[in-house]
PDB file of N, CA and C in Angstrom:
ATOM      1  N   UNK A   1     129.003  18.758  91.937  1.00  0.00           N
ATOM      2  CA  UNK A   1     130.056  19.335  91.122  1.00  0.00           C
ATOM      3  C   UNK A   1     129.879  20.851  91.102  1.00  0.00           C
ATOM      4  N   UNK A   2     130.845  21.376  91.613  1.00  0.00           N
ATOM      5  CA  UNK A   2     130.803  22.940  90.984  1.00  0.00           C
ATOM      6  C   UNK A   2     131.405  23.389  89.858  1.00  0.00           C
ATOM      7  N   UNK A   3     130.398  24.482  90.526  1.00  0.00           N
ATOM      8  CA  UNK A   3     130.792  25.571  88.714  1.00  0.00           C
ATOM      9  C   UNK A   3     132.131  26.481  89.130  1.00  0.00           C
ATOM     10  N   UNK A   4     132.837  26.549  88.449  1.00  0.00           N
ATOM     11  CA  UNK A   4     134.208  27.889  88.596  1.00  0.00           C
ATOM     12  C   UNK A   4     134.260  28.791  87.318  1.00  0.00           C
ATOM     13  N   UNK A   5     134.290  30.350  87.418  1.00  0.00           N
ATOM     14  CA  UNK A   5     134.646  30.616  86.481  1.00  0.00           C
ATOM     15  C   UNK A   5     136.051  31.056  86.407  1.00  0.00           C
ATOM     16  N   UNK A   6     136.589  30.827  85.625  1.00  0.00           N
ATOM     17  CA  UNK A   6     137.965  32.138  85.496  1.00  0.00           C
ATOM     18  C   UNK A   6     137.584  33.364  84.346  1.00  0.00           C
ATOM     19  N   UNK A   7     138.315  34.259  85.072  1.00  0.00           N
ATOM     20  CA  UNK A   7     138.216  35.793  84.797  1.00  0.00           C
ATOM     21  C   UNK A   7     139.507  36.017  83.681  1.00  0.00           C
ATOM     22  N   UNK A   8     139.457  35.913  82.756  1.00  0.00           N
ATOM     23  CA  UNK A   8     140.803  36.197  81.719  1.00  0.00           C
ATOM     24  C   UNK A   8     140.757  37.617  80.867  1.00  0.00           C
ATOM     25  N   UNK A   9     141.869  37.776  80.038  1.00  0.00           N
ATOM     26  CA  UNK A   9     141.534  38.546  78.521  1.00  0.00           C
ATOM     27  C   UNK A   9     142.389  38.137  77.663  1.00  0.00           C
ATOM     28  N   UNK A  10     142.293  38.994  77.076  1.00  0.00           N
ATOM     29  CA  UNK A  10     143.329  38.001  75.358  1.00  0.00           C
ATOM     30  C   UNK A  10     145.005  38.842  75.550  1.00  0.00           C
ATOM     31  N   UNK A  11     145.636  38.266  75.366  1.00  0.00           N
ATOM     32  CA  UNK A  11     147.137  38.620  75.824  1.00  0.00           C
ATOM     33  C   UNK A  11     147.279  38.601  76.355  1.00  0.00           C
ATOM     34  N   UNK A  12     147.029  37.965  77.937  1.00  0.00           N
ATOM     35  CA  UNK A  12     147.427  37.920  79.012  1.00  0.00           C
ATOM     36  C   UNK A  12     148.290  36.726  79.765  1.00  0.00           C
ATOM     37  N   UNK A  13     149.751  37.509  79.661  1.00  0.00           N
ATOM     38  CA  UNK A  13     150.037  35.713  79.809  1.00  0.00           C
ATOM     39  C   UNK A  13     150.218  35.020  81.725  1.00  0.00           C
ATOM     40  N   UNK A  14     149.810  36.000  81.906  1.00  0.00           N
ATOM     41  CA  UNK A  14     149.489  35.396  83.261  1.00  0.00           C
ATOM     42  C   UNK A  14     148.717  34.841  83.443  1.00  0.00           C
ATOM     43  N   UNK A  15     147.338  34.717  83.033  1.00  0.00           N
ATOM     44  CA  UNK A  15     145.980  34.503  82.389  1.00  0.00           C
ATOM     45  C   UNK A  15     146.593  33.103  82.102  1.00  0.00           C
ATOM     46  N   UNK A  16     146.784  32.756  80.903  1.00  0.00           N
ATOM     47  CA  UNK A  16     147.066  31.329  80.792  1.00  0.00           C
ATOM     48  C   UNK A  16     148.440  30.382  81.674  1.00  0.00           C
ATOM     49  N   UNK A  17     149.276  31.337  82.326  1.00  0.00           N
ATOM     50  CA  UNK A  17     150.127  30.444  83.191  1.00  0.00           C
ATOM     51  C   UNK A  17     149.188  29.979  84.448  1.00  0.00           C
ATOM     52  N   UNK A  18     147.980  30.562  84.834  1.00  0.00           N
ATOM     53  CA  UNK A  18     147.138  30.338  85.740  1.00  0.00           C
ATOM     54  C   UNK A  18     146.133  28.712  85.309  1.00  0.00           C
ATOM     55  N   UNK A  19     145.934  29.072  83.820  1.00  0.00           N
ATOM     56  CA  UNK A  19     144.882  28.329  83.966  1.00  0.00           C
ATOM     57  C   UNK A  19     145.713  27.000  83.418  1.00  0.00           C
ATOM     58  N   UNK A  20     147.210  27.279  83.089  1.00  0.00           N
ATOM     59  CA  UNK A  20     147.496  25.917  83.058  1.00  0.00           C
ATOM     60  C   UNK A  20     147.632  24.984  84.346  1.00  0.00           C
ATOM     61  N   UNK A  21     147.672  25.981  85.441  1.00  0.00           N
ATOM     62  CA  UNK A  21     148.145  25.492  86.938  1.00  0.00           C
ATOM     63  C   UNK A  21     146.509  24.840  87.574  1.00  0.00           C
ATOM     64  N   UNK A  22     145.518  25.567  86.652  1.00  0.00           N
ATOM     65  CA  UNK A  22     144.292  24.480  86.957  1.00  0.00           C
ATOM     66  C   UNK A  22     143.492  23.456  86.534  1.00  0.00           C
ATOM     67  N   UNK A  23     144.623  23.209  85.288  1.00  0.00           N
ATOM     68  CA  UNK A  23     143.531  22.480  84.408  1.00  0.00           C
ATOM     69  C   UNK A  23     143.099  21.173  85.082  1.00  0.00           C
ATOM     70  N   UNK A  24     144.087  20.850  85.847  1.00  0.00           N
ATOM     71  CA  UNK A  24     143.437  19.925  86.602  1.00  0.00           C
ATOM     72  C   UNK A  24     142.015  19.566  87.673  1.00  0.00           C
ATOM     73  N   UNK A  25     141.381  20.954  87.397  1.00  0.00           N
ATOM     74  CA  UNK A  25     140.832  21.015  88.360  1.00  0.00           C
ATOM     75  C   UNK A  25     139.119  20.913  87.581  1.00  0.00           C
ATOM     76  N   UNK A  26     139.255  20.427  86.120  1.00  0.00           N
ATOM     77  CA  UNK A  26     138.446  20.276  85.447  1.00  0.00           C
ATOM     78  C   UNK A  26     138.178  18.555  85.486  1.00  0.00           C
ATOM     79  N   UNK A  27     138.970  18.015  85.958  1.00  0.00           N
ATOM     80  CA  UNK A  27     138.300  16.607  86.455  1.00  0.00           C
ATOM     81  C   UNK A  27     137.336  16.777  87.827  1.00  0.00           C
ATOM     82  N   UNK A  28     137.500  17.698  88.306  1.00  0.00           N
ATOM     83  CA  UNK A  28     136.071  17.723  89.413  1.00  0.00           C
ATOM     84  C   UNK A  28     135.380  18.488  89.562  1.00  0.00           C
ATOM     85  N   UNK A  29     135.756  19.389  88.676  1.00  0.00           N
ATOM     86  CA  UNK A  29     134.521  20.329  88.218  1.00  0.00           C
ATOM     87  C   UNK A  29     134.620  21.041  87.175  1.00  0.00           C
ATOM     88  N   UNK A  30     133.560  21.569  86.642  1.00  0.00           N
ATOM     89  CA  UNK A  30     133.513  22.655  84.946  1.00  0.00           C
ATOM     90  C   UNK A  30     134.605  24.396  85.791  1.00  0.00           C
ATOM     91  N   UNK A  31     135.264  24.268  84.156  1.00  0.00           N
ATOM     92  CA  UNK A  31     135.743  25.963  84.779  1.00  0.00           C
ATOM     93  C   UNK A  31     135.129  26.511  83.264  1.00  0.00           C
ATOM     94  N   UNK A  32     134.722  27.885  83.048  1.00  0.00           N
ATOM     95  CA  UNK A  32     134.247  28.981  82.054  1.00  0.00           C
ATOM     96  C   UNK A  32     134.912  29.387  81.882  1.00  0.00           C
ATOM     97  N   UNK A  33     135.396  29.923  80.920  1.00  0.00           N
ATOM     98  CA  UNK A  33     136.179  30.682  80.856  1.00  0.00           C
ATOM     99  C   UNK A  33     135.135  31.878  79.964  1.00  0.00           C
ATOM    100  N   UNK A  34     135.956  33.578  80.930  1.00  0.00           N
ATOM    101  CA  UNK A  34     134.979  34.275  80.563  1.00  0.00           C
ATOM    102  C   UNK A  34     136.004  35.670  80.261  1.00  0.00           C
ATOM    103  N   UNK A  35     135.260  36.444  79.260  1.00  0.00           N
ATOM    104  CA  UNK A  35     136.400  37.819  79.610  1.00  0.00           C
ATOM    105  C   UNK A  35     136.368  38.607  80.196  1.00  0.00           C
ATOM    106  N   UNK A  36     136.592  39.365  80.614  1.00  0.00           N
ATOM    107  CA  UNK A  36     136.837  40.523  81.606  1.00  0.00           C
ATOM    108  C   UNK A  36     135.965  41.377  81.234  1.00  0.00           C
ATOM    109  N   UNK A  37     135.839  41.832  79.762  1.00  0.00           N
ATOM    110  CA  UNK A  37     134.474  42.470  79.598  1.00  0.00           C
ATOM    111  C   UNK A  37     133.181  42.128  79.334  1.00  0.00           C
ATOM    112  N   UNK A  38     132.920  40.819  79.224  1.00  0.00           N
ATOM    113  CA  UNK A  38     131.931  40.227  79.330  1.00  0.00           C
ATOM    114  C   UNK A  38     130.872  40.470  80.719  1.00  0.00           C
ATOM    115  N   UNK A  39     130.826  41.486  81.280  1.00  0.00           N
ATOM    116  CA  UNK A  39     130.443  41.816  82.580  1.00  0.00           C
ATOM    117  C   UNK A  39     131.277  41.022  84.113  1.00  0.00           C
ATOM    118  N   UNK A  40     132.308  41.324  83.904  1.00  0.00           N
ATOM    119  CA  UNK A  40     132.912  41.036  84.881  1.00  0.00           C
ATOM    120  C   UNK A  40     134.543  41.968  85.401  1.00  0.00           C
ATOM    121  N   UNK A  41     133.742  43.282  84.680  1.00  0.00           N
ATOM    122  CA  UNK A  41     134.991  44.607  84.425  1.00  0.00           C
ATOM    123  C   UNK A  41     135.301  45.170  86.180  1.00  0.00           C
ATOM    124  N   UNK A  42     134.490  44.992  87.080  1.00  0.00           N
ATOM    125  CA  UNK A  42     135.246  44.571  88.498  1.00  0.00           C
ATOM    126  C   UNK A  42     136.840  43.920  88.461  1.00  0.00           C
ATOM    127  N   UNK A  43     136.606  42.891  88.316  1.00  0.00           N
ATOM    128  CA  UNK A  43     138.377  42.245  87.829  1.00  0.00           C
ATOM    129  C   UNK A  43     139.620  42.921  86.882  1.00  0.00           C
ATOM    130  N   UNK A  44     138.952  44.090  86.344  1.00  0.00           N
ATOM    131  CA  UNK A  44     140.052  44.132  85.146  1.00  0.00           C
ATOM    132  C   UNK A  44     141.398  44.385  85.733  1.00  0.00           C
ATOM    133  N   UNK A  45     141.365  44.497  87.029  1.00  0.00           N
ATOM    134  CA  UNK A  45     143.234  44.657  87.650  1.00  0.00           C
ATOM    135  C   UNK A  45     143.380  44.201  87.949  1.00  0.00           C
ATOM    136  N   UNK A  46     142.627  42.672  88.328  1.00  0.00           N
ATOM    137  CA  UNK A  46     142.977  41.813  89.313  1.00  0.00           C
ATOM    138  C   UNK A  46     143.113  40.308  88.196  1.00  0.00           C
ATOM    139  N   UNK A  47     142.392  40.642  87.312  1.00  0.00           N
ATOM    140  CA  UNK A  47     143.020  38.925  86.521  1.00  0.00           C
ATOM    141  C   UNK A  47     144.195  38.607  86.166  1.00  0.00           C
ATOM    142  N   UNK A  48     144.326  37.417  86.262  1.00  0.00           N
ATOM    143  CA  UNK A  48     143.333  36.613  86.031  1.00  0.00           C
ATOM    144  C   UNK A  48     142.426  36.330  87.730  1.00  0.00           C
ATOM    145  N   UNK A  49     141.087  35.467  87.869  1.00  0.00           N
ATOM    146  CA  UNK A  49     140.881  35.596  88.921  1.00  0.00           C
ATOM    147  C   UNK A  49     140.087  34.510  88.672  1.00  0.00           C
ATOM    148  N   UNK A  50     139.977  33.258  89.818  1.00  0.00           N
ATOM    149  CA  UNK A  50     138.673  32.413  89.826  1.00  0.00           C
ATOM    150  C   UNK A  50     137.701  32.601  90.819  1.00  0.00           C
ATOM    151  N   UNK A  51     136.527  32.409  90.187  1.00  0.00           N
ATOM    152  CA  UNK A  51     135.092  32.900  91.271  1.00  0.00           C
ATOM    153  C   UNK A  51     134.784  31.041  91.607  1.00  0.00           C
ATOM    154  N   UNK A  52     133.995  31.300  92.609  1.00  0.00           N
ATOM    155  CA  UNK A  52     133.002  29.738  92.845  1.00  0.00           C
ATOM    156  C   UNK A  52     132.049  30.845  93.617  1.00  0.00           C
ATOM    157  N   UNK A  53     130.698  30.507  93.000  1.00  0.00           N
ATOM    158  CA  UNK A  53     129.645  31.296  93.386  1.00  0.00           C
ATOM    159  C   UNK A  53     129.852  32.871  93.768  1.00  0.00           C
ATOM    160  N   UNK A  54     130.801  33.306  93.194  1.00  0.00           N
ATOM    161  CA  UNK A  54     130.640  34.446  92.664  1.00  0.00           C
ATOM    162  C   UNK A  54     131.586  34.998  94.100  1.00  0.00           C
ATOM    163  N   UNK A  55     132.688  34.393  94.366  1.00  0.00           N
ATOM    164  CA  UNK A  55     133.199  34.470  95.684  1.00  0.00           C
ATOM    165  C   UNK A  55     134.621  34.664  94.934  1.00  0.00           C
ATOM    166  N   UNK A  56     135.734  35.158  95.183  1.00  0.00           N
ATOM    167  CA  UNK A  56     137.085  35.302  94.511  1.00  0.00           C
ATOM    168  C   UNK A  56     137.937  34.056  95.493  1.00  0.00           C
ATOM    169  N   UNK A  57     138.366  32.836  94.825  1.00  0.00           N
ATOM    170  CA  UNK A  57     139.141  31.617  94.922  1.00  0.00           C
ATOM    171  C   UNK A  57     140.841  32.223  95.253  1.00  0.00           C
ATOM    172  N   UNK A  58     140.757  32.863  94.500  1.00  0.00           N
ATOM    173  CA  UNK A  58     142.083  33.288  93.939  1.00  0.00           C
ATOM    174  C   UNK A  58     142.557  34.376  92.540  1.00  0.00           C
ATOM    175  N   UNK A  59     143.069  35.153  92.938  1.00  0.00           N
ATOM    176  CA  UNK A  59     143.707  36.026  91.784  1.00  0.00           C
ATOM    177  C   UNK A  59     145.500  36.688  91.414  1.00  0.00           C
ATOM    178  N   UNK A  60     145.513  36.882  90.548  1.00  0.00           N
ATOM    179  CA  UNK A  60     146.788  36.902  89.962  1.00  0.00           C
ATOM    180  C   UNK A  60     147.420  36.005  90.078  1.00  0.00           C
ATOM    181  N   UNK A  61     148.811  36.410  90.793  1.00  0.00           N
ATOM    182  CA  UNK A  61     149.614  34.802  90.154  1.00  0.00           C
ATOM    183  C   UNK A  61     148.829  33.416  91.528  1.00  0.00           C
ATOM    184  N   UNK A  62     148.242  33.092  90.989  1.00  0.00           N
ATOM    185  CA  UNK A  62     147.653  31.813  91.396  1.00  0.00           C
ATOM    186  C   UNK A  62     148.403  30.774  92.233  1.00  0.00           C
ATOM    187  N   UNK A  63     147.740  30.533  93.956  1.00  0.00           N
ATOM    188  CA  UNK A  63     148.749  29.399  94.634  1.00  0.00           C
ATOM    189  C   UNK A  63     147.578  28.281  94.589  1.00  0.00           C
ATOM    190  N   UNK A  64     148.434  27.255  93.723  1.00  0.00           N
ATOM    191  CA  UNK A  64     147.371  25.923  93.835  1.00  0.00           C
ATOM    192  C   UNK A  64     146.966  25.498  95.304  1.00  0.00           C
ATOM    193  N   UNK A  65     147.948  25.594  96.222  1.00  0.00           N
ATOM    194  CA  UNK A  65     147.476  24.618  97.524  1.00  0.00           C
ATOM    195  C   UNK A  65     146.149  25.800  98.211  1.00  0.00           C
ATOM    196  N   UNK A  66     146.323  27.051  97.755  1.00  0.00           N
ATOM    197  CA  UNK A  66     145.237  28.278  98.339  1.00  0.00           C
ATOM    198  C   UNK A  66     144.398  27.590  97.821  1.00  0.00           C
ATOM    199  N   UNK A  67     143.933  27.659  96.162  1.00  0.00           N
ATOM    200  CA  UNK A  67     142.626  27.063  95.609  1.00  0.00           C
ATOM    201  C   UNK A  67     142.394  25.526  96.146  1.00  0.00           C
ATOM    202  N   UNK A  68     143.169  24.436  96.396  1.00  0.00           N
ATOM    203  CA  UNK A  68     142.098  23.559  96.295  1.00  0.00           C
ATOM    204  C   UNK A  68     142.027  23.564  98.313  1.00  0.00           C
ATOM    205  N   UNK A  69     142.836  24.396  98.518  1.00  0.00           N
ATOM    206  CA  UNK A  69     141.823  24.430 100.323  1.00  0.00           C
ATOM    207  C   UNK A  69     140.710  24.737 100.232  1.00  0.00           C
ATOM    208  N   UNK A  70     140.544  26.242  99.427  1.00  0.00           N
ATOM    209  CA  UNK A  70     139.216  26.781  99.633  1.00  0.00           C
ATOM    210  C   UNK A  70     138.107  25.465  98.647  1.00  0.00           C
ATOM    211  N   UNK A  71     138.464  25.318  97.634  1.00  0.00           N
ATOM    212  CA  UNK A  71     137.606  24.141  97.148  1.00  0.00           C
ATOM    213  C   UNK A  71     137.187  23.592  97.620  1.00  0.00           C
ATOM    214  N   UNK A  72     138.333  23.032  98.377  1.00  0.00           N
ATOM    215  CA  UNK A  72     137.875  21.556  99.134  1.00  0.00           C
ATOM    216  C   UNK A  72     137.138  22.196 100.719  1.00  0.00           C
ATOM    217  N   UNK A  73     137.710  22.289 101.585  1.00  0.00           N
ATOM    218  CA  UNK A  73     137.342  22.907 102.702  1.00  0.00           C
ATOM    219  C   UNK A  73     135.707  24.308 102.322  1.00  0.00           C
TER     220      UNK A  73
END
């Protein structure tokens, strides 16, 4: 199982139109949710954004079939 984090902040409503487009993706693995200043201020123009091992999945407006290629593949 992997770990994913997503990269968010508070008012962002792109931020949550993203992570509604992944919630599914918490049946096969954990996602974090983390903030942008929580040491991860690299992202602050690019979130929302998901990492897997610290690798960028995907950012801004989010294409599901992009994330679960790279997931899966």
């Amino acid at each position: 199982m992997s770990k994913l984090i997503f990269v968010t902040s508070e008012n962002c409503e792109l931020c949550n139109k993203a992570f509604k487009k992944i919630k599914f993706i918490n049946f096969f693995s954990s996602i974090k949710k983390v903030d942008v200043t929580d040491g991860y201020e690299e992202y602050l123009l690019r979130i929302p954004v998901l990492l897997k091992n610290d690798e960028v999945v995907d950012e801004g407006v989010f294409n599901i079939w992009k994330i679960i290629k790279k997931l899966v593949f």
